[in-house]
Protein backbone atom coordinates (compact mmCIF):
# COMPACT_ATOMS: atom_id res chain seq x y z
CA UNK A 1 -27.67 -17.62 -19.56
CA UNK A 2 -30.30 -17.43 -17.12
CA UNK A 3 -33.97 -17.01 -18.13
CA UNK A 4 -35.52 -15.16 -14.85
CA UNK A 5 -34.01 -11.89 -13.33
CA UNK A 6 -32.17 -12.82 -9.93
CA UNK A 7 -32.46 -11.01 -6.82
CA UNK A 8 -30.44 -8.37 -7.33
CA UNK A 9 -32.01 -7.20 -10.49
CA UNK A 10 -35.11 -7.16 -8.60
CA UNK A 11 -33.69 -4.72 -5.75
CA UNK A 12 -33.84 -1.25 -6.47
CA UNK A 13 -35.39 0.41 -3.55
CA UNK A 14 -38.78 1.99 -3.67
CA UNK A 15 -38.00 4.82 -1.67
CA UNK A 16 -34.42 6.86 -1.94
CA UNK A 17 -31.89 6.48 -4.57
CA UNK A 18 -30.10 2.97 -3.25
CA UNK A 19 -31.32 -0.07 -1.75
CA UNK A 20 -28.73 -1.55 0.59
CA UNK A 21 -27.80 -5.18 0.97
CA UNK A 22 -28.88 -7.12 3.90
CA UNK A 23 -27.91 -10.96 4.90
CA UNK A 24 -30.37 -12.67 2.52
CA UNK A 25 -28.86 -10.32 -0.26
CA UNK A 26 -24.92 -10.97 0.56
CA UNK A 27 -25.37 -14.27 1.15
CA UNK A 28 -27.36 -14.66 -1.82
CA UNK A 29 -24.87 -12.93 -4.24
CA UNK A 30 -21.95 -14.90 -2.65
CA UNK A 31 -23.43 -18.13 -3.96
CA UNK A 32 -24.77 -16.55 -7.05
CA UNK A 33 -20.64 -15.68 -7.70
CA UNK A 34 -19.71 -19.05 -6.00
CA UNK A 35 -17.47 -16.70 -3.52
CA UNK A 36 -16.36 -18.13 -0.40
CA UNK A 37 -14.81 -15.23 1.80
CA UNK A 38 -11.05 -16.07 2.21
CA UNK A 39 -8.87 -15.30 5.36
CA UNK A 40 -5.95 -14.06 2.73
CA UNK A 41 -7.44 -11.39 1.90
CA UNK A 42 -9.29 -10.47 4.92
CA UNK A 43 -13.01 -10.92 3.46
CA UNK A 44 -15.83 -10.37 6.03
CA UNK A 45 -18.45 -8.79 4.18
CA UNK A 46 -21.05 -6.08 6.14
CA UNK A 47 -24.23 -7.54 6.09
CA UNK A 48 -25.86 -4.96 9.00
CA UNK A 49 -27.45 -2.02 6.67
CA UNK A 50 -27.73 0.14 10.12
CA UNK A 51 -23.97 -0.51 10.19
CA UNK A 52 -23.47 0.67 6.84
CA UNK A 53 -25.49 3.67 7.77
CA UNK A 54 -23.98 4.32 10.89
CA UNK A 55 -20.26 4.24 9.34
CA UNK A 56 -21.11 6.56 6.31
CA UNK A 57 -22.93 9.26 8.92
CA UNK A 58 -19.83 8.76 11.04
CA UNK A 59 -17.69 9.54 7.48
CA UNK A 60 -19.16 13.39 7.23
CA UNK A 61 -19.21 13.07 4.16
CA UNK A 62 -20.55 16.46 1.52
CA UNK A 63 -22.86 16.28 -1.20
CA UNK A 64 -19.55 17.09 -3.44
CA UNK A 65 -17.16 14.74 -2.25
CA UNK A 66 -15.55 12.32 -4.30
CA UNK A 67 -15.19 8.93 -2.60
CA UNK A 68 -12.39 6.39 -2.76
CA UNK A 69 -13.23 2.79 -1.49
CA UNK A 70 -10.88 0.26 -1.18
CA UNK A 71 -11.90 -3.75 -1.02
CA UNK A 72 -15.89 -3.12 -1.69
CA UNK A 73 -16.26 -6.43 -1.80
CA UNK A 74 -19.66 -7.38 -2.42
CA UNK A 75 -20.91 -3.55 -2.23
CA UNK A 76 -22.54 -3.04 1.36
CA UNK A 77 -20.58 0.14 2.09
CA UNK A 78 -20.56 1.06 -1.24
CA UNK A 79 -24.47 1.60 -2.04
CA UNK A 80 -24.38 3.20 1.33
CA UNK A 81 -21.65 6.10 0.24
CA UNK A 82 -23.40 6.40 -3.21
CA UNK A 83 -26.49 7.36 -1.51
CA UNK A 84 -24.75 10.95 0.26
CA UNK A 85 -21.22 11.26 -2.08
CA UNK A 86 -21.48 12.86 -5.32
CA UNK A 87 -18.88 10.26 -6.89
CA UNK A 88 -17.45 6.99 -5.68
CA UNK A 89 -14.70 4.90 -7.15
CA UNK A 90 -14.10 1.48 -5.85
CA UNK A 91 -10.82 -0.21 -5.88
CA UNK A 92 -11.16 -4.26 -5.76
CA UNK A 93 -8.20 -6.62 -6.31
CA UNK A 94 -10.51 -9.92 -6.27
CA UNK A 95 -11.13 -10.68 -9.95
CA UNK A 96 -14.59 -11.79 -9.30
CA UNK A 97 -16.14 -9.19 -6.96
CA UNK A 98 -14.55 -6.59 -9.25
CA UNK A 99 -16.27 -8.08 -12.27
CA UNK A 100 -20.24 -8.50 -10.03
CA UNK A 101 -19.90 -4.91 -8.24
CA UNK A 102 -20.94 -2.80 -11.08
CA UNK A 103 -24.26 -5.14 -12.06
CA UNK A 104 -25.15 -4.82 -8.36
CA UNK A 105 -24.69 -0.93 -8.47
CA UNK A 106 -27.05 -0.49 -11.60
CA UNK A 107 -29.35 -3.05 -10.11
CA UNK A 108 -29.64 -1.61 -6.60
CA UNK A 109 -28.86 2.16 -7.15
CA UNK A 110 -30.00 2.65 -10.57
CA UNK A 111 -30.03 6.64 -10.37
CA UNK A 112 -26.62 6.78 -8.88
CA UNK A 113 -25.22 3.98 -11.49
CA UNK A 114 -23.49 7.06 -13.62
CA UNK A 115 -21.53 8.26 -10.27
CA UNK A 116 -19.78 4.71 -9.86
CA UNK A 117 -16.33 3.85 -10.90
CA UNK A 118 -14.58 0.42 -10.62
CA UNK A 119 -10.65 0.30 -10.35
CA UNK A 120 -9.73 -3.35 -10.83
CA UNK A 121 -6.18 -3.23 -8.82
CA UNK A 122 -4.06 -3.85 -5.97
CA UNK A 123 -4.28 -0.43 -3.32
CA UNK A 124 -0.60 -0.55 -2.56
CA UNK A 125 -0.43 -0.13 -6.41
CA UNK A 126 -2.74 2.46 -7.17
CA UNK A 127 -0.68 5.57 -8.55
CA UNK A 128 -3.73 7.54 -10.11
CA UNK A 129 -7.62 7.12 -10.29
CA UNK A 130 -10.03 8.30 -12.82
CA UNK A 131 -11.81 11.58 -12.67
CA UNK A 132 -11.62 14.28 -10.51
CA UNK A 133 -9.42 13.66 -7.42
CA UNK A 134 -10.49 12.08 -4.42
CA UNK A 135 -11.72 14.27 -1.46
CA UNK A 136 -12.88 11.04 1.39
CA UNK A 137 -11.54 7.44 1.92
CA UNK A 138 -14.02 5.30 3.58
CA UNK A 139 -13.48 1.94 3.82
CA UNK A 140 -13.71 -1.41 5.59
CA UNK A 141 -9.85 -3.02 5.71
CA UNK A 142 -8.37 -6.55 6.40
CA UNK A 143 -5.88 -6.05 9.78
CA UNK A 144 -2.88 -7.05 8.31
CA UNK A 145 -3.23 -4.26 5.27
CA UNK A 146 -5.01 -1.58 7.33
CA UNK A 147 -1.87 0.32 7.98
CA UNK A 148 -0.08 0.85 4.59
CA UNK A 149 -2.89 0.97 2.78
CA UNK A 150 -3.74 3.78 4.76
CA UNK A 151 -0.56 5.41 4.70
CA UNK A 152 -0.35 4.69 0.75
CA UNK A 153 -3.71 6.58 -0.15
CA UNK A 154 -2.59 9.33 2.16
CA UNK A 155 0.54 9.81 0.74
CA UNK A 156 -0.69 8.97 -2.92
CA UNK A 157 -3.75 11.11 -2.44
CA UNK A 158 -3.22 14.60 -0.87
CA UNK A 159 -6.64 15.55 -2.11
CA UNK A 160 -7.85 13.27 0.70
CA UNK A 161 -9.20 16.00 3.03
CA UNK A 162 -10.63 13.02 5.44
CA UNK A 163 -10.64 9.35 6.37
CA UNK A 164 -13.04 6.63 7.93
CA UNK A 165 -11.59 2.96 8.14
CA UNK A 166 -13.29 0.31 9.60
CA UNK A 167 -10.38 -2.21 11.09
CA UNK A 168 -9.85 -4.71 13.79
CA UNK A 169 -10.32 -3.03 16.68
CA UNK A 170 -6.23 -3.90 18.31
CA UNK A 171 -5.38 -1.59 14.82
CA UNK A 172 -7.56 0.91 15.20
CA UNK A 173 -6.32 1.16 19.26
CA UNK A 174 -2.56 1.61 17.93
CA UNK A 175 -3.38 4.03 14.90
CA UNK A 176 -5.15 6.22 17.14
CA UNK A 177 -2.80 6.31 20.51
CA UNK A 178 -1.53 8.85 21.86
CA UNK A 179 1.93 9.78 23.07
CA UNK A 180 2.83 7.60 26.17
CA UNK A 181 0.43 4.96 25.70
CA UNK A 182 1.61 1.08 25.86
CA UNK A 183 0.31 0.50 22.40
CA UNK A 184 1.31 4.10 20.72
CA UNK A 185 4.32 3.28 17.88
CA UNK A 186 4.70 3.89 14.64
CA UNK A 187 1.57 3.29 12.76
CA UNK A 188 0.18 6.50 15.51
CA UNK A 189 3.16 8.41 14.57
CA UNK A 190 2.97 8.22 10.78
CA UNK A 191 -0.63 8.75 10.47
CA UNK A 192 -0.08 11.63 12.70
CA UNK A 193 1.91 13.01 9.72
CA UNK A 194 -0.79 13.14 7.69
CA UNK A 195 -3.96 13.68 9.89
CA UNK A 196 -6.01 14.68 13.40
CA UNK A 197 -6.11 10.65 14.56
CA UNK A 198 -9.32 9.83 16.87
CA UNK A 199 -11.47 6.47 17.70
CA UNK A 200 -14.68 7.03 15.87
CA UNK A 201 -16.64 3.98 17.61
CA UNK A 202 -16.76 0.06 17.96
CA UNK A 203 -18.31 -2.37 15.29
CA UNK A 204 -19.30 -5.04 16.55
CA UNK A 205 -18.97 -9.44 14.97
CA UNK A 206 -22.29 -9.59 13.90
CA UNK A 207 -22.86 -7.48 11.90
CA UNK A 208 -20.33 -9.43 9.49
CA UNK A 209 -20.51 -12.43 7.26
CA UNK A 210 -18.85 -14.62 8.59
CA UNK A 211 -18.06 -13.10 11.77
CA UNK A 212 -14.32 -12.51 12.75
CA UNK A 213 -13.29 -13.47 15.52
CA UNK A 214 -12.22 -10.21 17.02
CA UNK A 215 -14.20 -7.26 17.33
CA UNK A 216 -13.69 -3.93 14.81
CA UNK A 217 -13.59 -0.21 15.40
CA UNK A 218 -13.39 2.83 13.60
CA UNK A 219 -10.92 5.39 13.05
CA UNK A 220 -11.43 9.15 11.59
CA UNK A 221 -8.54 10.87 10.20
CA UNK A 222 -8.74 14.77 9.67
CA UNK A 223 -6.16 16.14 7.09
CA UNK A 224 -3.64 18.36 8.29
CA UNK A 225 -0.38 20.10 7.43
CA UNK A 226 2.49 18.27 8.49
CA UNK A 227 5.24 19.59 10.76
CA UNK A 228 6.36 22.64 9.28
CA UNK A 229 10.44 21.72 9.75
CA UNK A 230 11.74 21.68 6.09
CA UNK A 231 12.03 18.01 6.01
CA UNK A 232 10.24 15.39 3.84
CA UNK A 233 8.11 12.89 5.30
CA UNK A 234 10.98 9.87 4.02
CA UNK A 235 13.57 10.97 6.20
CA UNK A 236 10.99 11.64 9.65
CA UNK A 237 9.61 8.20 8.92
CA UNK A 238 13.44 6.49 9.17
CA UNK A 239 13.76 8.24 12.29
CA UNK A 240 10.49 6.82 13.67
CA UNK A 241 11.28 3.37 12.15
CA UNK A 242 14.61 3.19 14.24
CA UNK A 243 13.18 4.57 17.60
CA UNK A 244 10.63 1.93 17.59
CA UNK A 245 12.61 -0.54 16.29
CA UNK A 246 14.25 -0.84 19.67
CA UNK A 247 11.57 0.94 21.42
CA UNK A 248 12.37 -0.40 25.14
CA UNK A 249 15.84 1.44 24.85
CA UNK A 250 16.33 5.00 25.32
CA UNK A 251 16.45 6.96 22.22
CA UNK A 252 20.32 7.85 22.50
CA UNK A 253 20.81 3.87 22.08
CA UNK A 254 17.64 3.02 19.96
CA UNK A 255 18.99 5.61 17.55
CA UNK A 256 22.74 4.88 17.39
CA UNK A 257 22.39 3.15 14.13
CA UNK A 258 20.80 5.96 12.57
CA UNK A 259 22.76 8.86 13.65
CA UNK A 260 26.26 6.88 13.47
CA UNK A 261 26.74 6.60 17.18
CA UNK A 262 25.45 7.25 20.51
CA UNK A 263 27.32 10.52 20.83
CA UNK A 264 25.72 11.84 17.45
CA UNK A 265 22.43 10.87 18.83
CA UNK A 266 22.46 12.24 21.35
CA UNK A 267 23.80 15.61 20.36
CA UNK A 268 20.97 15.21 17.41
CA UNK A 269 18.47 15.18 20.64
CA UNK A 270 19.93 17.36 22.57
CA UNK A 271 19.57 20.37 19.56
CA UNK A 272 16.31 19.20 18.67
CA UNK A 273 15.07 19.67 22.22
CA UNK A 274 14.40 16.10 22.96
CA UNK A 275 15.93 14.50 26.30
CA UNK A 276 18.46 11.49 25.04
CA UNK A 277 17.08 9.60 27.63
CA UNK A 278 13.50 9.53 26.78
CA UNK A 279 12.02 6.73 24.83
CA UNK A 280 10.45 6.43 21.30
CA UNK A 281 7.00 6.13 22.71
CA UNK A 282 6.96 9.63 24.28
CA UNK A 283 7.39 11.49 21.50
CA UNK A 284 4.72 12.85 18.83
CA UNK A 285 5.25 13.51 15.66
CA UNK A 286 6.69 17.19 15.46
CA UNK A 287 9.19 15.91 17.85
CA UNK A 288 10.39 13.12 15.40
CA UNK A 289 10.61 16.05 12.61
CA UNK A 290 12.68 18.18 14.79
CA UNK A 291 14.73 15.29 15.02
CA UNK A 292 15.34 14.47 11.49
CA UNK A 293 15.55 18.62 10.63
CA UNK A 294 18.59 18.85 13.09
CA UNK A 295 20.41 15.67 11.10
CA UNK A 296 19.80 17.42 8.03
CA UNK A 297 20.97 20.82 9.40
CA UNK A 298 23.92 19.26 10.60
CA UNK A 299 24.36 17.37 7.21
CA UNK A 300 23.74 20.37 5.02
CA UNK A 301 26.48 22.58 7.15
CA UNK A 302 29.28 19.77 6.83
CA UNK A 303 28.67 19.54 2.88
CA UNK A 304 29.10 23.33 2.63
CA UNK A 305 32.31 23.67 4.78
């Protein structure tokens, strides 16, 4: 046990509620935890406190929202979001930063201690979370889990009235494309189901420990109501998975598989108001619903005949 108080337990601010971490702090509680950031799971820790006020201002978050973070990692954004949110839980799959975070909360955010919640757990695996429902998700994701983590909380979540992620910046590009664009597909569709998608800014490498070697941007989702076409999100999302599966062909071909043939396709476009010939990438979202609504019309009238 050690005999002198360490950095950390030294921290809490003199002025305002939270103290944030800059490099001397992460660096310093990395080696106190013997954590060296790993490439598996996408660990670049924010060690820029302008950056971590920049991205919660950018978040709009209320005095009453409730706050869901996922992969806090050492707890840069997250002493920034206790500081405006009225709750914040924190869900961390790393064993050890799961186990530090809370010591660093009461240490560097004493007064907001009591409005922190850990969730020890995989995201794609979170069903539920403790106390009142979640109203924002801010948080700083790995590239290669950006996407359905996103879509999971959304779909989990539909308390979530808004979103801020902070991804690599080629993610946050395609999430936030519109119709017609060369990198619009299906991650800018199906958040489109959910949300208002926009570009919220650039982050820059060094403001990270260590720095990646592509740059990062942010992206703020707006909840919405879906399209209003009867149909659940499952079966507009197979239709979007098989346009873009072959998105160079024309959707008559590119969804043959899905409607049974090119024929039924194409009569599928044809009464949903889409042009057969057309491509996946031209379409927005409530065009992919009409889509799926005039299978399931069609469907619905066969089984009743």
């Amino acid at each position: 046990m050690r005999s002198e108080p360490s950095q950390l337990e030294n921290a809490a601010g003199s002025s305002g509620r939270v103290s944030l971490l800059g490099p001397a702090d992460v660096r310093h509680l990395a080696t106190e935890l013997g954590v060296r950031p790993t490439k598996a799971l996408g660990q670049n820790f924010v060690i820029d406190p302008n950056t971590i006020r920049r991205i919660v201002a950018t978040a709009r978050l209320r005095p009453e929202d409730v706050v869901v973070e996922v992969g806090p990692g050492l707890g840069s954004l997250t002493l920034g979001l206790l500081d405006v949110a009225s709750r914040v839980v924190a869900v961390e799959v790393d064993p050890v930063l799961a186990a530090a975070l809370p010591a660093t909360i009461a240490a560097r955010a004493p007064e907001r201690a009591a409005a922190f919640e850990l969730v020890h757990a995989d995201a794609m695996r979170i069903k539920e979370l403790p106390g009142p429902a979640p109203t924002a998700l801010v948080a700083n994701l790995p590239y290669n889990v950006a996407v359905p983590v996103l879509l999971h909380m959304l779909e989990r979540f539909p308390s979530l009235r808004s979103a801020l992620i902070m991804v690599q910046a080629e993610v946050a590009d395609r999430l936030a494309a519109d119709p017609g664009s060369r990198v619009y597909g299906v991650p800018s569709v199906k958040a489109r189901w959910y949300a208002e998608v926009r570009r919220a800014g650039a982050v820059g490498r060094n403001v990270f420990w260590p720095a990646p070697h592509v740059e990062s941007g942010l992206v703020a989702l707006e909840r919405r109501e879906p399209p209003s076409t009867g149909v659940d999100r499952r079966a507009v999302f197979a239709v979007v998975d098989a346009a873009f599966a072959q998105r160079r062909k024309t959707l008559r071909a590119a969804l043959a598989g899905w409607a049974g043939s090119p024929a039924r396709a194409e009569e599928l476009l044809r009464r949903a108001g889409v042009d057969p010939g057309a491509r996946g990438e031209s379409l927005g979202v409530a065009e992919y619903a009409a889509i799926a609504a005039a299978r399931a019309a069609e469907e619905s009238k066969e089984s009743g005949s």
